[in-house]
Each structure stands twice: as structure tokens, then as C-alpha cells.
Protein backbone atom coordinates (compact mmCIF):
# COMPACT_ATOMS: atom_id res chain seq x y z
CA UNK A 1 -1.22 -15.14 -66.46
CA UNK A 2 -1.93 -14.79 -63.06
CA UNK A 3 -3.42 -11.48 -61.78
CA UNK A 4 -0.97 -9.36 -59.18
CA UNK A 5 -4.02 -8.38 -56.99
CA UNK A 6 -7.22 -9.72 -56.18
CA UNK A 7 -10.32 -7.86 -55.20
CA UNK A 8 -11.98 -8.64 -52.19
CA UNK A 9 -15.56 -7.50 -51.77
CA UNK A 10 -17.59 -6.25 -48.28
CA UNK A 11 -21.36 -6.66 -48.63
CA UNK A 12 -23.88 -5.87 -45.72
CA UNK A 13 -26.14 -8.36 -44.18
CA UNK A 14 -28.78 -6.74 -46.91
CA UNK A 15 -26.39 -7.93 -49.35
CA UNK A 16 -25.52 -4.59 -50.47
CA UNK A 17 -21.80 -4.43 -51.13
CA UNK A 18 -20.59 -1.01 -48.79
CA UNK A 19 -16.79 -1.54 -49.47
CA UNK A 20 -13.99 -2.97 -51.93
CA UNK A 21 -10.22 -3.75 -51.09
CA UNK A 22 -7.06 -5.20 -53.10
CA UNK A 23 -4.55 -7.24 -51.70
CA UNK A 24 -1.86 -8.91 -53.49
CA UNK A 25 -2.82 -12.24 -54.53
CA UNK A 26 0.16 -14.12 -53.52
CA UNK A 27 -1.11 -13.37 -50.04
CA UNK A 28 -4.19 -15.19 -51.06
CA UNK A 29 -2.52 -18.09 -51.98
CA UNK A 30 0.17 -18.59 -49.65
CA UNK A 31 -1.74 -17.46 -46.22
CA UNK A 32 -1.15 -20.43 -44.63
CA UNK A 33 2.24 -20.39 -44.79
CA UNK A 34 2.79 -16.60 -43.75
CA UNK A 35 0.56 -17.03 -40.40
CA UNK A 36 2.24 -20.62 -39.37
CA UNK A 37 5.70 -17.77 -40.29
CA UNK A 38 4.54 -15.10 -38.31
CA UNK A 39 3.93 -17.53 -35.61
CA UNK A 40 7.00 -19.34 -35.40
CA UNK A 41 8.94 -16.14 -35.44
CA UNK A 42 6.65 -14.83 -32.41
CA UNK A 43 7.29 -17.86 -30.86
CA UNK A 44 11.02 -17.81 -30.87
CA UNK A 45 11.06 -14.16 -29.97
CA UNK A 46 8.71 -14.83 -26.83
CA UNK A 47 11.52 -17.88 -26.40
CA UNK A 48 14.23 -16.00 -25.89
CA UNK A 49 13.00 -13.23 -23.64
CA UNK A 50 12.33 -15.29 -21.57
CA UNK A 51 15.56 -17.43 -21.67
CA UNK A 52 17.06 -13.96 -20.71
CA UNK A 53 15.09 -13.32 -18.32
CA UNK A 54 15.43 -16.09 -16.43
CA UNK A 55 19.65 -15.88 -16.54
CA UNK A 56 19.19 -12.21 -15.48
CA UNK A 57 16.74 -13.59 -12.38
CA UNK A 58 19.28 -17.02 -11.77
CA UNK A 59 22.16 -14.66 -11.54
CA UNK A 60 20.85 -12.13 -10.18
CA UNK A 61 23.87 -11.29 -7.38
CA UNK A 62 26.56 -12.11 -9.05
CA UNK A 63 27.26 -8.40 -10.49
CA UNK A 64 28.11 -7.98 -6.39
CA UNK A 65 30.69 -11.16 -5.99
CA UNK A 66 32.30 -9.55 -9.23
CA UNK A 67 32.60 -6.13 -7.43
CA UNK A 68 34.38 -8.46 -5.08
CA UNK A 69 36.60 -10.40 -7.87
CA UNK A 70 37.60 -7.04 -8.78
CA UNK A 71 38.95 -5.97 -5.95
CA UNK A 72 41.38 -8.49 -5.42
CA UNK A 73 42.73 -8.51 -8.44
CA UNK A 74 43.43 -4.58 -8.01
CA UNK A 75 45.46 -6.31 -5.01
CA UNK A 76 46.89 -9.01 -6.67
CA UNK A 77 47.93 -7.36 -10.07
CA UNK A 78 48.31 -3.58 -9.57
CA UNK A 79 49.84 -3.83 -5.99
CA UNK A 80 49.43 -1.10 -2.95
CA UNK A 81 51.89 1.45 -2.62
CA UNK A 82 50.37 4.27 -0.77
CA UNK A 83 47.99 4.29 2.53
CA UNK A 84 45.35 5.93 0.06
CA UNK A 85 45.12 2.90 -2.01
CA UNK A 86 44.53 0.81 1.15
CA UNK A 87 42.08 3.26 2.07
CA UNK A 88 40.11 2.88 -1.20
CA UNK A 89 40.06 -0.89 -1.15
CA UNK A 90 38.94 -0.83 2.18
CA UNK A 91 35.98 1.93 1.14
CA UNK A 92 34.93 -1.10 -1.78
CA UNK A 93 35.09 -4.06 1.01
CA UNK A 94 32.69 -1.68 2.86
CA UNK A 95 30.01 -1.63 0.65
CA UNK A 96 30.82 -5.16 -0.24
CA UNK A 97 29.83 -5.80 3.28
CA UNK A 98 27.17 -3.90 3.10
CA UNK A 99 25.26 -5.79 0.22
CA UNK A 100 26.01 -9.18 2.42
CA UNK A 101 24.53 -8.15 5.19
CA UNK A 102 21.66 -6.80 2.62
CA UNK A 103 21.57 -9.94 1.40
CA UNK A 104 21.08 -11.59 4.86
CA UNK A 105 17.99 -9.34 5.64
CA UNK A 106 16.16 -10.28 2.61
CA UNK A 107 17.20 -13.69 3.79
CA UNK A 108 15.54 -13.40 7.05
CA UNK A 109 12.52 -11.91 5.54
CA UNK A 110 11.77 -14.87 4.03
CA UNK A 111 12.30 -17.43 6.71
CA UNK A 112 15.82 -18.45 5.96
CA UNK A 113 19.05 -19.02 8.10
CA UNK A 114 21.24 -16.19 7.33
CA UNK A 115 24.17 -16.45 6.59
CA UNK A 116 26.96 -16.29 9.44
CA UNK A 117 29.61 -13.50 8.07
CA UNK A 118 32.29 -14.03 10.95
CA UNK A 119 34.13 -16.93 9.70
CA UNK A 120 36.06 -16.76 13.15
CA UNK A 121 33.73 -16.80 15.98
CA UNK A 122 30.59 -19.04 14.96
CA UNK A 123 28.53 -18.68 18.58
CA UNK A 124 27.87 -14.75 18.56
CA UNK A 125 26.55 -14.80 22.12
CA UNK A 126 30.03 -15.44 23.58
CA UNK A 127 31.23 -11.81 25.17
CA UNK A 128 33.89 -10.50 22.35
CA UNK A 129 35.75 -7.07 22.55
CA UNK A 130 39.22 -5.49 21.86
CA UNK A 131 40.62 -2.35 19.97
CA UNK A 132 40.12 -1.81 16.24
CA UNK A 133 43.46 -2.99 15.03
CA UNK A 134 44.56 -0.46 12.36
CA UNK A 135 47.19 -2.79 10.26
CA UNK A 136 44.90 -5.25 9.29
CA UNK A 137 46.40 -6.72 6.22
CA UNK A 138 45.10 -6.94 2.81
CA UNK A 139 45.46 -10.29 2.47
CA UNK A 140 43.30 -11.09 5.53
CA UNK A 141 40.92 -9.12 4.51
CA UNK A 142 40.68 -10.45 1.13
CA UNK A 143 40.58 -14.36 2.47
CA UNK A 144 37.61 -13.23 4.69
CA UNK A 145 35.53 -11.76 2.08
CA UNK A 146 36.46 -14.59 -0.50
CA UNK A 147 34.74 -16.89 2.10
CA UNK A 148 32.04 -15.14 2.83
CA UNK A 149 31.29 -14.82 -0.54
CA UNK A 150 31.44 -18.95 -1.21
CA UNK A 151 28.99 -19.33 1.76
CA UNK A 152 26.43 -17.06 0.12
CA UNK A 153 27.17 -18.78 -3.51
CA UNK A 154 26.67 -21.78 -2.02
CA UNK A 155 23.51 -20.69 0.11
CA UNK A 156 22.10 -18.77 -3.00
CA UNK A 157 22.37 -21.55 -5.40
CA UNK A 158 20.68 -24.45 -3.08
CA UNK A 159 18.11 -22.17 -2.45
CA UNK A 160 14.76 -21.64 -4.56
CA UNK A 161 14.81 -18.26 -6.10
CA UNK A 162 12.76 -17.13 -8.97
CA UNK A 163 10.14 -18.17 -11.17
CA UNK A 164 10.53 -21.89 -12.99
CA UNK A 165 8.27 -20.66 -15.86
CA UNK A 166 7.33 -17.29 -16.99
CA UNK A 167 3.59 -17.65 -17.99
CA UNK A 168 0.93 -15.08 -16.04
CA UNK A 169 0.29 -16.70 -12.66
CA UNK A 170 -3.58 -17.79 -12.81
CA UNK A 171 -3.59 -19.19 -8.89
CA UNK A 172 -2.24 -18.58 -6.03
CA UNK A 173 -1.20 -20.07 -2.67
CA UNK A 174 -4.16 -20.04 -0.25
CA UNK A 175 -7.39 -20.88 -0.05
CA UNK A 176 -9.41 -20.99 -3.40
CA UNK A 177 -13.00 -22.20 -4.90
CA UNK A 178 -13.08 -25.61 -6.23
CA UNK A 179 -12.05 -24.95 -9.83
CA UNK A 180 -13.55 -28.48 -10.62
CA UNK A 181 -17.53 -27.80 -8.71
CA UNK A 182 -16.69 -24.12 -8.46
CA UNK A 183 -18.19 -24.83 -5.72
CA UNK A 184 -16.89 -24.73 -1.77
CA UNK A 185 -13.27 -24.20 -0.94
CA UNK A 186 -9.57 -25.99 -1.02
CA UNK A 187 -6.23 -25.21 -0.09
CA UNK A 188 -3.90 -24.43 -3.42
CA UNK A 189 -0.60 -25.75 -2.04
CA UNK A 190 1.44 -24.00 -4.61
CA UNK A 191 1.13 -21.69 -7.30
CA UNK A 192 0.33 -22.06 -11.20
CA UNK A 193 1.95 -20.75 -13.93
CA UNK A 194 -0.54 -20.67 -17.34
CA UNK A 195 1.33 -21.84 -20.30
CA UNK A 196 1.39 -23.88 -23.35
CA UNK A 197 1.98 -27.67 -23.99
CA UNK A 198 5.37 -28.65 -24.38
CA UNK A 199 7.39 -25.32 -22.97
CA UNK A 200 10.41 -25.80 -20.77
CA UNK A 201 10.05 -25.80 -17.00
CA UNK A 202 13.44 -25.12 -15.32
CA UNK A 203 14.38 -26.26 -11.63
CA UNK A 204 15.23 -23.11 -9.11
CA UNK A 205 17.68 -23.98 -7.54
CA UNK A 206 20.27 -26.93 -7.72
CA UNK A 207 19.93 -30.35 -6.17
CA UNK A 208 18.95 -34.33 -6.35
CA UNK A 209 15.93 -35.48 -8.38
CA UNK A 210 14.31 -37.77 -5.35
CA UNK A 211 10.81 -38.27 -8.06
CA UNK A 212 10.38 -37.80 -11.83
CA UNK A 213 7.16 -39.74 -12.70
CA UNK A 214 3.39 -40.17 -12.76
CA UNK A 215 2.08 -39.38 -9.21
CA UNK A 216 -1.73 -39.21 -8.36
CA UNK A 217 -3.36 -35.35 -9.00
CA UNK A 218 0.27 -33.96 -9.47
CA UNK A 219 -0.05 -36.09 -13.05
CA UNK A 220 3.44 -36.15 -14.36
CA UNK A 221 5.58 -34.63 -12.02
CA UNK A 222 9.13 -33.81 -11.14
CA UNK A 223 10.26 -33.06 -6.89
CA UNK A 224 13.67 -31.70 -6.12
CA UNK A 225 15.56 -31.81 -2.90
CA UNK A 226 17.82 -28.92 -1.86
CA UNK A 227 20.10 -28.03 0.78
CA UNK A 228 18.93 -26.70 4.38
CA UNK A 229 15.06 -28.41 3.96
CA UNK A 230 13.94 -27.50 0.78
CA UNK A 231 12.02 -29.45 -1.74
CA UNK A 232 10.33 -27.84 -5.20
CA UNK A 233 7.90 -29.76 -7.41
CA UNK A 234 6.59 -29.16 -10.77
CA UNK A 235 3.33 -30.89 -11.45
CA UNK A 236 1.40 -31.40 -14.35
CA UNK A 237 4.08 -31.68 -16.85
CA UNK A 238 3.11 -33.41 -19.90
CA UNK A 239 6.56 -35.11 -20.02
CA UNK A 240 9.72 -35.10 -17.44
CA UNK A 241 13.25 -34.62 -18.69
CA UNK A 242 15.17 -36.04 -15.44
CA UNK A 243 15.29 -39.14 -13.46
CA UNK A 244 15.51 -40.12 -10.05
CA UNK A 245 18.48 -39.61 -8.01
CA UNK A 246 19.93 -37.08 -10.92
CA UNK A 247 21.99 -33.95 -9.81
CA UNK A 248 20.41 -31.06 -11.65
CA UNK A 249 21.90 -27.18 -11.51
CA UNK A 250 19.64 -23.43 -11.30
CA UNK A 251 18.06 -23.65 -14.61
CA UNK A 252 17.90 -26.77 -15.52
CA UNK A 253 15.24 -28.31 -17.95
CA UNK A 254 13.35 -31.11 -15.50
CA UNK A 255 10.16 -31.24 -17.92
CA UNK A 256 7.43 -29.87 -20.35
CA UNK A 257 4.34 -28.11 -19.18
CA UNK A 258 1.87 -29.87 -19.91
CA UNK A 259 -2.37 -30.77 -18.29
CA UNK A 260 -1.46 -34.25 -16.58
CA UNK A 261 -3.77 -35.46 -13.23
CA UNK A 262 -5.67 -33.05 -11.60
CA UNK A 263 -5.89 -30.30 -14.49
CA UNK A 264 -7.82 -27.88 -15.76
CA UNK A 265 -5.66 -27.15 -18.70
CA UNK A 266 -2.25 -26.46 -19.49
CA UNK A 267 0.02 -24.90 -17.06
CA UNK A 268 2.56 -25.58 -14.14
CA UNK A 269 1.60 -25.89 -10.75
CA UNK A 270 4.45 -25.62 -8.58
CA UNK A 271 5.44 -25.52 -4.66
CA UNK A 272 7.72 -25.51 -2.50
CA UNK A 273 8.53 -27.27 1.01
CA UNK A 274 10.33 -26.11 3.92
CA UNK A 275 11.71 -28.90 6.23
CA UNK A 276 8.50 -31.03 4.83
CA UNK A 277 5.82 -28.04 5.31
CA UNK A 278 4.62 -26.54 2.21
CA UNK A 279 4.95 -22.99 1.91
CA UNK A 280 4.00 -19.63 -0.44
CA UNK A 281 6.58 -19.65 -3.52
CA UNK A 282 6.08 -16.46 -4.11
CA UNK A 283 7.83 -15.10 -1.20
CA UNK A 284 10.81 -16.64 -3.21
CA UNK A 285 10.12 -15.26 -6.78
CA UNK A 286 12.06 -11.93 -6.39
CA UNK A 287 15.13 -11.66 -4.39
């Protein structure tokens, strides 16, 4: 019959035994099996944070287009029957405008067009005056904001925001030492993401595969082009998961990270281009 414990002896390096513990003996047996457990479960856990995480980061300003959504269906549905119902829509379209025009500052700050929010008069430096017209209708001012908010969807969505992989970041964009000679220095055209073999590496921002392939130091490697300029690429993949010319979304798997061409080990090296000019992601990674 087999015993329910085993005990496990501690001797010094005299060979002196200083210390005596049980542990069950299934443990004993079977500790294989419970550490590749553990580790699958950690693994899966670790997984999914970060799938949230990125959907929190991908849809990051949509919570203000709902605020949006919201009010025009308390025009739509409920209806307007006194002047201090107008007066409270109006109060929500107010700090609706306010986030857009938040949103176009943090657009500027990173070297972007804004976004033009008069969907009337396109060429601002024409003279423009008049009185403030107080029976503006609802309906106008609902079609305004409900286009304004499809021209920052739209500019949100082609742009690259966010991180493509969550690993710690183990290089930066700049100038760095040779990681190869350690020796001297090179320009790091991008930034790298540490990571392990085979996890998912998601595009930031939608648009046309114009490369998936093997491609010099870059290894395997998958380049994206977006709306108004922009390119991504993720290098060193160890496989892609797109081909050329296919239309890929925000999120989208385009390969595995992987230690392909010029590579230290595994992780993702990843830029981004501006009109053909490479330039610091990480101005991008929080919006």
C-alpha cells in the first residue's frame, strides 16, 4: 500500500541532516504534471489580461461617441417639450465638443492633422461673422455632431494607437550600443517589445498588408499601410498570419513573435513611418 506522505530529508554540506519535512506523496509522483498545470493556467490568465487590455486601449474613445449616441436618441425617442430640455441637450453637445476639440490637441501633439470640426466652412482663414442665432434646431445640431464624430472614427481607426504587444519594452527609439559588438553606436528605428515565441502580435490600426514575408534583418516581417502616411511594421516574427494586399482591422492578428533576422532573442521590434520617415512609436502608445 502506498504511503500518504513521504519524508524528505535536509542535510548540510557536512552531511549532517539540520531539517525534515512531509509532503504528500502524490505530489511526488505527479510533479510534472502539476507545474506544466500551474503553468498553463498562468499562461491563460496572463492571456487574457492582456486581450482586455488591449480592447480597453483599441477603444479607448468610444465611451465619448456613446455620450453622443445617447443624446440623440433622448431626441429621437423621448422628444423635447420644454426650452429646459433643449437647454440640457445643448449643455451635453457642449462637453461633447469639448472632448473633440480635446481630442484634436492630443492630435496635434503628436504631429497629426487635426481634425476639421466645421463641416461647413473648410478654409478657416476666410473672414466669417454674424449673430449667434438662438433657434438653432435640434436636428442640425445633431447631423453636425454625428459627422464630426465619423471623421474622428474614421481618423482614430486609420491611425496607430497603442501598443501591438504587451511585453516590457527592452529598447527604445534612438540611438543605442551595438547589442551585437556592444560596442559603438546605431540608430534603433523602432521600439521592442520582449516576449515569448509564438504570442500574438496585433496590427494598430486598420489598413492594407503591402509585405508579409522574409525581409533581410527585419527576419519575418509584416508592414501595414494606413490612411494620411502611415506605415507600421512588426519584425522578427517567427511566423506571419496575413498576406499581401489583405485588409486587416485595429487588432488584428498579423503574426507570432518570434527571433527571425537580426535578433537577439525573442521579441517584437516594431516602428512606425510617417509619410516614409520613421518616427518614435511611443509618442503613439497612449492616447
Amino acid at each position: 500500500m502506498q504511503k500518504k506522505n513521504t519524508p524528505i530529508v535536509f542535510k548540510g554540506k557536512d552531511g549532517q541532516k539540520y531539517t525534515e519535512i512531509t509532503v504528500p506523496t502524490f505530489f511526488l509522483k505527479n510533479w510534472k504534471w502539476l507545474l506544466a498545470s500551474l503553468l498553463f493556467a498562468l499562461t491563460l490568465s496572463v492571456s487574457l489580461v492582456v486581450k482586455s487590455m488591449q480592447a480597453k486601449t483599441v477603444n479607448h474613445y468610444t465611451h465619448q461617441i456613446d455620450e453622443l449616441k445617447k443624446a440623440k436618441f433622448k431626441l429621437t425617442v423621448e422628444g423635447l417639450h420644454k426650452e429646459s430640455d433643449f437647454d440640457e441637450v445643448r449643455k451635453t453637445y457642449d462637453a461633447i465638443d469639448s472632448t473633440l476639440h480635446e481630442i484634436n490637441s492630443k492630435l496635434k501633439k503628436r504631429g497629426l492633422k487635426s481634425i476639421n470640426l466645421d463641416t461647413q466652412h473648410k478654409d478657416r482663414k476666410n473672414p466669417m461673422g454674424g449673430p449667434i442665432e438662438k433657434n438653432t434646431t435640434l436636428a442640425d445640431l445633431t447631423a453636425y455632431y454625428e459627422e464630426t464624430v465619423k471623421k474622428i472614427d474614421k481618423k482614430l481607426t486609420y491611425t496607430p494607437i497603442g501598443v501591438p504587444h504587451y511585453g516590457r519594452i527592452t529598447s527604445r527609439f534612438g540611438y543605442r550600443r551595438n547589442p551585437f559588438t556592444k560596442r559603438g553606436r546605431e540608430l534603433h528605428s523602432g521600439v521592442d517589445f520582449k516576449g515569448r515565441t509564438g504570442e500574438p502580435i496585433r496590427s494598430t490600426a486598420s489598413g492594407t498588408v503591402t509585405f508579409s514575408g522574409y525581409k533581410g534583418g527585419y527576419g519575418y516581417v509584416v508592414m501595414v499601410r494606413h490612411a494620411d502616411g502611415f506605415e507600421t511594421r512588426y519584425a522578427h516574427l517567427s511566423k506571419t498570419r496575413v498576406r499581401k494586399g489583405q485588409r486587416v482591422e485595429v487588432g488584428h492578428t498579423v503574426g507570432l513573435l518570434g527571433s527571425t533576422g537580426r535578433s537577439t532573442g525573442p521579441h517584437l521590434h516594431y516602428e512606425i513611418l510617417h509619410n516614409g520617415r520613421k518616427i518614435n512609436p511611443q509618442k503613439f502608445f497612449q492616447f
